[in-house]
N, C-alpha and C. Protein backbone atom coordinates (compact mmCIF):
# COMPACT_ATOMS: atom_id res chain seq x y z
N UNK A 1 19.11 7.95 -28.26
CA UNK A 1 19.51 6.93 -27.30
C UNK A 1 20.92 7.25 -26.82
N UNK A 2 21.24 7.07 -25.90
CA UNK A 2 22.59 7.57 -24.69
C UNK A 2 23.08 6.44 -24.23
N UNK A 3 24.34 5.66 -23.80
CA UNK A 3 24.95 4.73 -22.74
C UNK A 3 24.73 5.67 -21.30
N UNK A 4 23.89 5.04 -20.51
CA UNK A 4 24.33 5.35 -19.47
C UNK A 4 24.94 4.60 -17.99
N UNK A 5 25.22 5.23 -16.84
CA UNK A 5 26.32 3.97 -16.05
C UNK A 5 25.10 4.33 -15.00
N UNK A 6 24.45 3.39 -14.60
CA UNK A 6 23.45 3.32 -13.36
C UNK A 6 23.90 3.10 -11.78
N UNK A 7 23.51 3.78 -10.38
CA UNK A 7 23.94 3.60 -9.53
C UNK A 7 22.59 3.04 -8.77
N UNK A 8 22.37 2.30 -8.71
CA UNK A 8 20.56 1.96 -8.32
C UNK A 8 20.70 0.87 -6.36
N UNK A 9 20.12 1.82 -5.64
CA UNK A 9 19.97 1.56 -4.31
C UNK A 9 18.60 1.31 -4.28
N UNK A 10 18.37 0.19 -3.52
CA UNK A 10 17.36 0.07 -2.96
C UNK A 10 17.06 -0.42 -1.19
N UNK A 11 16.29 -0.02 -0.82
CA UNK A 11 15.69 -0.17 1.08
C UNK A 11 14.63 -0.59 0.86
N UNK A 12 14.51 -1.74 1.35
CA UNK A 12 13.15 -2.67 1.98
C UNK A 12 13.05 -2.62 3.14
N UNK A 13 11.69 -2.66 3.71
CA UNK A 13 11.40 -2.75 5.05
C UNK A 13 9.80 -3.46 5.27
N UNK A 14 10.67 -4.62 5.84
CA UNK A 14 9.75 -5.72 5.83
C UNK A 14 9.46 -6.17 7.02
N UNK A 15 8.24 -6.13 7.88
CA UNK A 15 8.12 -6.40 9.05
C UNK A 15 9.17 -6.35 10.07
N UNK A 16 9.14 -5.27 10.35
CA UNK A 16 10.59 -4.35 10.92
C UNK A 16 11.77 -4.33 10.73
N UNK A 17 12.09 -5.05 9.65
CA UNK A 17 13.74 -5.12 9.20
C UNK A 17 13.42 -4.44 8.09
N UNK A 18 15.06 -4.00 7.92
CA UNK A 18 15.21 -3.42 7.06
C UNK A 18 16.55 -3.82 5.91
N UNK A 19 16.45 -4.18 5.07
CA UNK A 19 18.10 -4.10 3.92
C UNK A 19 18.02 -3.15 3.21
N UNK A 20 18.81 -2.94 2.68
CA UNK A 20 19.47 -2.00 1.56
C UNK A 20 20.87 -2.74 0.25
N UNK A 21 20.34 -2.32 -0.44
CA UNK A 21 20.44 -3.29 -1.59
C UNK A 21 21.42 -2.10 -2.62
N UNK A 22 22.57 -2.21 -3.06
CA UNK A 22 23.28 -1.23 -4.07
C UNK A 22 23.85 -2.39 -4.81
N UNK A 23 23.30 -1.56 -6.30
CA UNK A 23 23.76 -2.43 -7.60
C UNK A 23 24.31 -1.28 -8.64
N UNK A 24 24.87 -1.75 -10.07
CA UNK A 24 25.62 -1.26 -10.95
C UNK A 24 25.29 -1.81 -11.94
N UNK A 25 24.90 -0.60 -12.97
CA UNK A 25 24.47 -1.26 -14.11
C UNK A 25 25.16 -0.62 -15.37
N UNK A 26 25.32 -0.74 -16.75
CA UNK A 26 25.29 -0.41 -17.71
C UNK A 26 24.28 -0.12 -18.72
N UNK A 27 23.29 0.71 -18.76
CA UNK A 27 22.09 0.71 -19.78
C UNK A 27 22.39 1.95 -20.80
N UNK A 28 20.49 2.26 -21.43
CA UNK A 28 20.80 3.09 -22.33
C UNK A 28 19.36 3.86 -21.80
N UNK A 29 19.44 5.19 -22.16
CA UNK A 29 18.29 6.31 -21.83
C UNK A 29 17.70 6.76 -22.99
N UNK A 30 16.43 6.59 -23.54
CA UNK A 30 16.03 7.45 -24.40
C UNK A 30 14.60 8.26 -24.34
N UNK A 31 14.70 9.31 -24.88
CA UNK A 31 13.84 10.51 -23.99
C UNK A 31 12.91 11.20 -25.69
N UNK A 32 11.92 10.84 -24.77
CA UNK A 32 11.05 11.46 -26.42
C UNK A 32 9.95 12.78 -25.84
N UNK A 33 10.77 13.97 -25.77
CA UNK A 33 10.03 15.15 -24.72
C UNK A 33 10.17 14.56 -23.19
N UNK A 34 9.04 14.05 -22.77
CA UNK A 34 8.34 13.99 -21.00
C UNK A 34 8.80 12.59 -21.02
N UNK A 35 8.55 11.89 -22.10
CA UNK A 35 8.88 10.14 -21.82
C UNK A 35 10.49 10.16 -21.60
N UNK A 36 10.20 9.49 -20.63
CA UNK A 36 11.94 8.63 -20.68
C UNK A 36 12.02 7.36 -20.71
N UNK A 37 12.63 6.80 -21.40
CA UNK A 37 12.41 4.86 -21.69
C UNK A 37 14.07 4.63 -20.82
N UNK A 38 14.43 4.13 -19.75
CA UNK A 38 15.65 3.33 -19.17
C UNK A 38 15.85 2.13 -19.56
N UNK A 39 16.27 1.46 -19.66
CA UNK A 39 16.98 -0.14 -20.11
C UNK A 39 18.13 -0.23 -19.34
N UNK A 40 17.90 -1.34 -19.06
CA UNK A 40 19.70 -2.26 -18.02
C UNK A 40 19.17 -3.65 -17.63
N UNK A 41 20.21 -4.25 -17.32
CA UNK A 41 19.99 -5.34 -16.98
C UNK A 41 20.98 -5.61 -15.64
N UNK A 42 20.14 -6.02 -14.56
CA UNK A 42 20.17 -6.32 -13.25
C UNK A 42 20.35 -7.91 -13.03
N UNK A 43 21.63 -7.96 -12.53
CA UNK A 43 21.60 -9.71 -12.27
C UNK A 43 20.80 -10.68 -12.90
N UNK A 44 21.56 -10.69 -14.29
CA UNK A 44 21.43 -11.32 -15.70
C UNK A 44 19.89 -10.90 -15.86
N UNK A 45 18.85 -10.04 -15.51
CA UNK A 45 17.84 -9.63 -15.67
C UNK A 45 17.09 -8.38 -16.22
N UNK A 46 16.49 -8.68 -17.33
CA UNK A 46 16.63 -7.46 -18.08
C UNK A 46 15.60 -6.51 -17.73
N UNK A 47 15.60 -5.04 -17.20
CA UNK A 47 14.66 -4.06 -17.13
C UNK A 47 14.26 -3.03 -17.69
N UNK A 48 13.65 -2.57 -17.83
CA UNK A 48 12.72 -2.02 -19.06
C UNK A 48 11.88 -0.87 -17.99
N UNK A 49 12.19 0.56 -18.40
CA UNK A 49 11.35 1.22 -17.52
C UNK A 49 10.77 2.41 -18.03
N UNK A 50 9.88 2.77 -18.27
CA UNK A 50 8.65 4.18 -18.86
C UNK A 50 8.34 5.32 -17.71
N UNK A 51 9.02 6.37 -17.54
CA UNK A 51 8.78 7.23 -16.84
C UNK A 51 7.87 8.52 -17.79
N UNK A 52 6.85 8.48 -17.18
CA UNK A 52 6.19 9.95 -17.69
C UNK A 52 6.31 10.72 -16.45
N UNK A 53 5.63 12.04 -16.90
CA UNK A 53 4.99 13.06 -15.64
C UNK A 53 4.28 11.83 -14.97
N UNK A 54 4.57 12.01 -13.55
CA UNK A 54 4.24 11.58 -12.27
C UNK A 54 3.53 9.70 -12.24
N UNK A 55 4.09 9.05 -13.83
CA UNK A 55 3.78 7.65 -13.30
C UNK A 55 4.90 7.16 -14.02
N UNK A 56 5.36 5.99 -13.64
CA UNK A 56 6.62 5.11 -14.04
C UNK A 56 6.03 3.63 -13.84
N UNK A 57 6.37 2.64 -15.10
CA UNK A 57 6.31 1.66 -15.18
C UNK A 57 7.28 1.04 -15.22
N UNK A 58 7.24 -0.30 -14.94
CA UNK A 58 8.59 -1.58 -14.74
C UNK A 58 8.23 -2.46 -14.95
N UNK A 59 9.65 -3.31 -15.39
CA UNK A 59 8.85 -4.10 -16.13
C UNK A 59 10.63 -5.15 -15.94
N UNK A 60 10.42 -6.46 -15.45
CA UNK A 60 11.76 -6.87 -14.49
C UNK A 60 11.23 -8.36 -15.42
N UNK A 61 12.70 -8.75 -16.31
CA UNK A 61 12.38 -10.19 -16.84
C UNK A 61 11.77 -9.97 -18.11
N UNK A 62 12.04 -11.23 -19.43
CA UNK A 62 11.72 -11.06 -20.33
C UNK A 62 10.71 -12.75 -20.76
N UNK A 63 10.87 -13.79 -19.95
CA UNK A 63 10.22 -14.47 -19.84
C UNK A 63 8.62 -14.39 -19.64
N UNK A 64 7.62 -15.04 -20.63
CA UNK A 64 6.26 -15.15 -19.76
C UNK A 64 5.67 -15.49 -19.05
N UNK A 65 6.57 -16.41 -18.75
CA UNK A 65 6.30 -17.47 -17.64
C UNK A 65 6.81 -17.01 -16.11
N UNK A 66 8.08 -16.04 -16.22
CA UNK A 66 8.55 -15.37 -15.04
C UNK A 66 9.28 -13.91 -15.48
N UNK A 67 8.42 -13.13 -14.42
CA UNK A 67 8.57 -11.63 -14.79
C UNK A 67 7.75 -10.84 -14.00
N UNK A 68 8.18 -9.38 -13.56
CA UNK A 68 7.28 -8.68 -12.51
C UNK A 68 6.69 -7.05 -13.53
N UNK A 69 5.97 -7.13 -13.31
CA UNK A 69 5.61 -5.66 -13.77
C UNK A 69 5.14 -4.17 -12.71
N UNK A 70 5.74 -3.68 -12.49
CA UNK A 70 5.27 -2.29 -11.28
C UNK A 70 4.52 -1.62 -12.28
N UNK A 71 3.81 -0.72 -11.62
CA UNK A 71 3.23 0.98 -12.26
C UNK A 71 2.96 1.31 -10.67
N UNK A 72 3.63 2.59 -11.09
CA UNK A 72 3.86 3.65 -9.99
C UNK A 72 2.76 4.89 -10.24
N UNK A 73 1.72 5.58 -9.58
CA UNK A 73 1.39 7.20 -9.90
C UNK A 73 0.96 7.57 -8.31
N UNK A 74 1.90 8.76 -8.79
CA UNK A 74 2.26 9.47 -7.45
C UNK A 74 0.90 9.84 -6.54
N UNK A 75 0.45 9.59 -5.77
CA UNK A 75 -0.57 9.54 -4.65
C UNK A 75 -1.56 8.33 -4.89
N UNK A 76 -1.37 7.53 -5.73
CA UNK A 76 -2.84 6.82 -6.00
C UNK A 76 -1.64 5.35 -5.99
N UNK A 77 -2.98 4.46 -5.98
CA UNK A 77 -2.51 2.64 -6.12
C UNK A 77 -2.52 2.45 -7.72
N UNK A 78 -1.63 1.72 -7.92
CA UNK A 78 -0.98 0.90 -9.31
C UNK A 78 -1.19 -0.44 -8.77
N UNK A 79 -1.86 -1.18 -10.20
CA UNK A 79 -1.93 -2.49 -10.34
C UNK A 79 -0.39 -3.08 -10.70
N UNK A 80 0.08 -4.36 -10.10
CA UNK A 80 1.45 -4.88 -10.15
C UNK A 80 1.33 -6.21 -10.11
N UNK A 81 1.78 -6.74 -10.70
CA UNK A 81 2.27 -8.06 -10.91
C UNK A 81 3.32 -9.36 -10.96
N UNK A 82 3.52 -10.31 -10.45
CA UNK A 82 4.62 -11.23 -10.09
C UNK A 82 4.07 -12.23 -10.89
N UNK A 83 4.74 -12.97 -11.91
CA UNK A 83 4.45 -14.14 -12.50
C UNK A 83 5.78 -15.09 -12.02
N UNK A 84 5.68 -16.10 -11.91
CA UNK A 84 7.12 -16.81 -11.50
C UNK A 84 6.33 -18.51 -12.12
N UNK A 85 6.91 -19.03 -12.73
CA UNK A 85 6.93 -20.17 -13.00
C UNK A 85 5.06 -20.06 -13.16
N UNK A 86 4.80 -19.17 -14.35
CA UNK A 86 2.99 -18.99 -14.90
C UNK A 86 2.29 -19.10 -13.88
N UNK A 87 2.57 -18.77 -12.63
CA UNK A 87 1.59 -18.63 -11.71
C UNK A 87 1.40 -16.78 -11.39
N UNK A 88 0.76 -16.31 -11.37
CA UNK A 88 0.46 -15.18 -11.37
C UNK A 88 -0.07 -14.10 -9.89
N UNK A 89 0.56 -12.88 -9.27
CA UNK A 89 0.39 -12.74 -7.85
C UNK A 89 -0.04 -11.62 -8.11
N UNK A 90 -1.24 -10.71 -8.03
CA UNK A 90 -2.16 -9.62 -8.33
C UNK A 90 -0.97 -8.77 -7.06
N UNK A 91 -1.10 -7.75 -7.26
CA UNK A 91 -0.30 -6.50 -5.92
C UNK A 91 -1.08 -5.21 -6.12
N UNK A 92 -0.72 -4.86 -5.34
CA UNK A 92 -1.20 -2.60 -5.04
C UNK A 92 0.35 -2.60 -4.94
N UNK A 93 0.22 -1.17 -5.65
CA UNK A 93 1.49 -0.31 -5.10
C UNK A 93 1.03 1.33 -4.34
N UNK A 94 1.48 1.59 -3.43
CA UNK A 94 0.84 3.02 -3.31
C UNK A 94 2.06 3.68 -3.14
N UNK A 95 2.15 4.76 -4.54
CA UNK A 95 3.36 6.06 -4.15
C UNK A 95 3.39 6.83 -3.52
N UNK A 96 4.25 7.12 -2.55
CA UNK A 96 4.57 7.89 -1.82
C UNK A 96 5.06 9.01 -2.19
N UNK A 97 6.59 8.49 -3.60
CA UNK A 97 7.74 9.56 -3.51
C UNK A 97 7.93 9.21 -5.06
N UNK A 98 7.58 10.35 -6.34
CA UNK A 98 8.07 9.94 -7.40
C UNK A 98 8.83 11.17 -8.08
N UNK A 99 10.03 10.85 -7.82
CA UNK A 99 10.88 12.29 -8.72
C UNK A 99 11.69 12.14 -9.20
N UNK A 100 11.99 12.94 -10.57
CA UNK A 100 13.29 13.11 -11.65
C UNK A 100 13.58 14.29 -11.62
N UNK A 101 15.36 14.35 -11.20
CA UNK A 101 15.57 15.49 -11.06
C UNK A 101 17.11 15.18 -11.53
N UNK A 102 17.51 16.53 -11.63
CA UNK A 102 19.23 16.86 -12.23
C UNK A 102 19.79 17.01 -11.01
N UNK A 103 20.81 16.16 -11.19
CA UNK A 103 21.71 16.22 -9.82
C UNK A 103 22.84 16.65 -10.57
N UNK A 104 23.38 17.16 -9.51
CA UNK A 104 25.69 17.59 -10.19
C UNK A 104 25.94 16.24 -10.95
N UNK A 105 26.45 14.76 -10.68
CA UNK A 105 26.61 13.76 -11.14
C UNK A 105 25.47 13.48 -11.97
N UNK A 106 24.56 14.01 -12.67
CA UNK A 106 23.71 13.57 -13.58
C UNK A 106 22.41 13.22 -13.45
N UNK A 107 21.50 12.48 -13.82
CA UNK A 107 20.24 12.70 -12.88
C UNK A 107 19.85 11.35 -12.22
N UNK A 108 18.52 11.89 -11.37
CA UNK A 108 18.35 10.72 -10.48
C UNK A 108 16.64 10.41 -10.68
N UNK A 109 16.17 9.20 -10.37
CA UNK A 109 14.83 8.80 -10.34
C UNK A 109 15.21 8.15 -8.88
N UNK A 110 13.59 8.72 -8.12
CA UNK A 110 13.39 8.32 -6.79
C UNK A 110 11.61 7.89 -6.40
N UNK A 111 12.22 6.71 -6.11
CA UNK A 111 10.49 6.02 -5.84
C UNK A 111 10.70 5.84 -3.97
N UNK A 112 9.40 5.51 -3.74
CA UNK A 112 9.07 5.47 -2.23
C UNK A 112 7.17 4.93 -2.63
N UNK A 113 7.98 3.41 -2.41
CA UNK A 113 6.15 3.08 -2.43
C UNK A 113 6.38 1.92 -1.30
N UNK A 114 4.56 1.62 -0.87
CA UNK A 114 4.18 0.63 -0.22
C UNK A 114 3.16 -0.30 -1.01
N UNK A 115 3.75 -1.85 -0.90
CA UNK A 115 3.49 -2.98 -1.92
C UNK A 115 2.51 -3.44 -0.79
N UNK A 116 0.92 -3.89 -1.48
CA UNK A 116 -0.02 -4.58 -0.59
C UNK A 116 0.07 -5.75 -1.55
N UNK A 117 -0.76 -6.86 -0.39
CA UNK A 117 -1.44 -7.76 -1.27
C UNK A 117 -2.77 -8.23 -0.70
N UNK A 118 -3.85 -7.64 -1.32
CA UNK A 118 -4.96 -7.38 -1.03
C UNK A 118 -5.12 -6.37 0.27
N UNK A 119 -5.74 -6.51 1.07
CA UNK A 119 -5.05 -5.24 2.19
C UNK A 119 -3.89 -5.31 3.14
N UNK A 120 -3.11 -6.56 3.20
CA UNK A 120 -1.66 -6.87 3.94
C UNK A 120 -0.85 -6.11 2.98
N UNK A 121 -0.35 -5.66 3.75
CA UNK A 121 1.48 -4.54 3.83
C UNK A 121 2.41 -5.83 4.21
N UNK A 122 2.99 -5.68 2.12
CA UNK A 122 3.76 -6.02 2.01
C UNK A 122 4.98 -5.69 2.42
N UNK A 123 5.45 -4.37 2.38
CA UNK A 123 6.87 -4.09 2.48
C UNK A 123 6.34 -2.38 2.03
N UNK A 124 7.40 -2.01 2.61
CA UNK A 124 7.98 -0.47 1.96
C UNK A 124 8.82 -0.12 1.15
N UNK A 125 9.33 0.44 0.45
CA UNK A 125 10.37 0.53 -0.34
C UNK A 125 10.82 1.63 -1.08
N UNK A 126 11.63 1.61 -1.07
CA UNK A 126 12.29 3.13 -1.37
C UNK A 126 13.74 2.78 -2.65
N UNK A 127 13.41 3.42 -3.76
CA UNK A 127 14.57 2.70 -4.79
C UNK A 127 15.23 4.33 -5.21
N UNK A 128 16.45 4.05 -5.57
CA UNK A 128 17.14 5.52 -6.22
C UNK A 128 17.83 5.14 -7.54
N UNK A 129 17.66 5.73 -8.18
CA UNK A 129 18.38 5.35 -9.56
C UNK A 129 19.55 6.43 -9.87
N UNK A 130 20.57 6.61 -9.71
CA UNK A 130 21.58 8.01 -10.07
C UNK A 130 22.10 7.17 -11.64
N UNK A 131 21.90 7.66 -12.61
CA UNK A 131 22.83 7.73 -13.67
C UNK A 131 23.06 8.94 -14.59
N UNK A 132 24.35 8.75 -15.19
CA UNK A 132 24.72 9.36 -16.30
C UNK A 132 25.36 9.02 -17.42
């Protein structure tokens, strides 16, 4: 297990707008071979993330009652989930863009998916994670 300092951007694009979202985190990395387990916590919210070869899970909130879960695999749809106050919101994710790579400043995780709900396009989204 490692401290690491997170630089995490994110771009939404939601029925033609677009934001971009940059946050700062403090977590920890631990790597067992191909697995990588991330931890941090995002605006008092704790995240929890499983990267293998070409799928990554998330996992946002520690509540059961409110909490989101992603799974990402690169060309295919992931089942996803929104619980907020025990009501429960079924999602698709379809990846676009899933890569871990060594950058000069340390390494980076890069997603690029599109969130349905049932066949409506939710949003696009594109997240970067730089830490070291």
């Amino acid at each position: 297990m490692s401290k690491i300092k997170i630089d995490l951007t994110s771009r939404i694009t939601q029925e033609g707008q677009t934001e971009t979202i940059c946050q700062q985190a403090e977590g920890e990395l631990r790597e067992d071979g191909a697995v990588k387990r991330i931890f941090y916590e995002a605006e008092h919210v704790p995240v929890k993330m499983l990267l293998k070869e070409q799928e990554l899970l998330i996992r946002r909130g520690e509540d059961r009652g409110n909490f989101s879960q992603m799974h990402f695999v690169l060309g295919e749809k992931g089942r996803c989930k929104y619980v907020v106050e025990g009501r429960q919101l079924d999602l698709l994710s379809e990846t676009k863009r899933l890569e871990f790579k060594e950058i000069a400043s340390g390494r980076q995780l890069e997603v690029e998916y599109d969130l349905f709900s049932g066949v409506d396009l939710i949003g696009s989204y594109a997240v970067s994670l730089i830490f070291a």
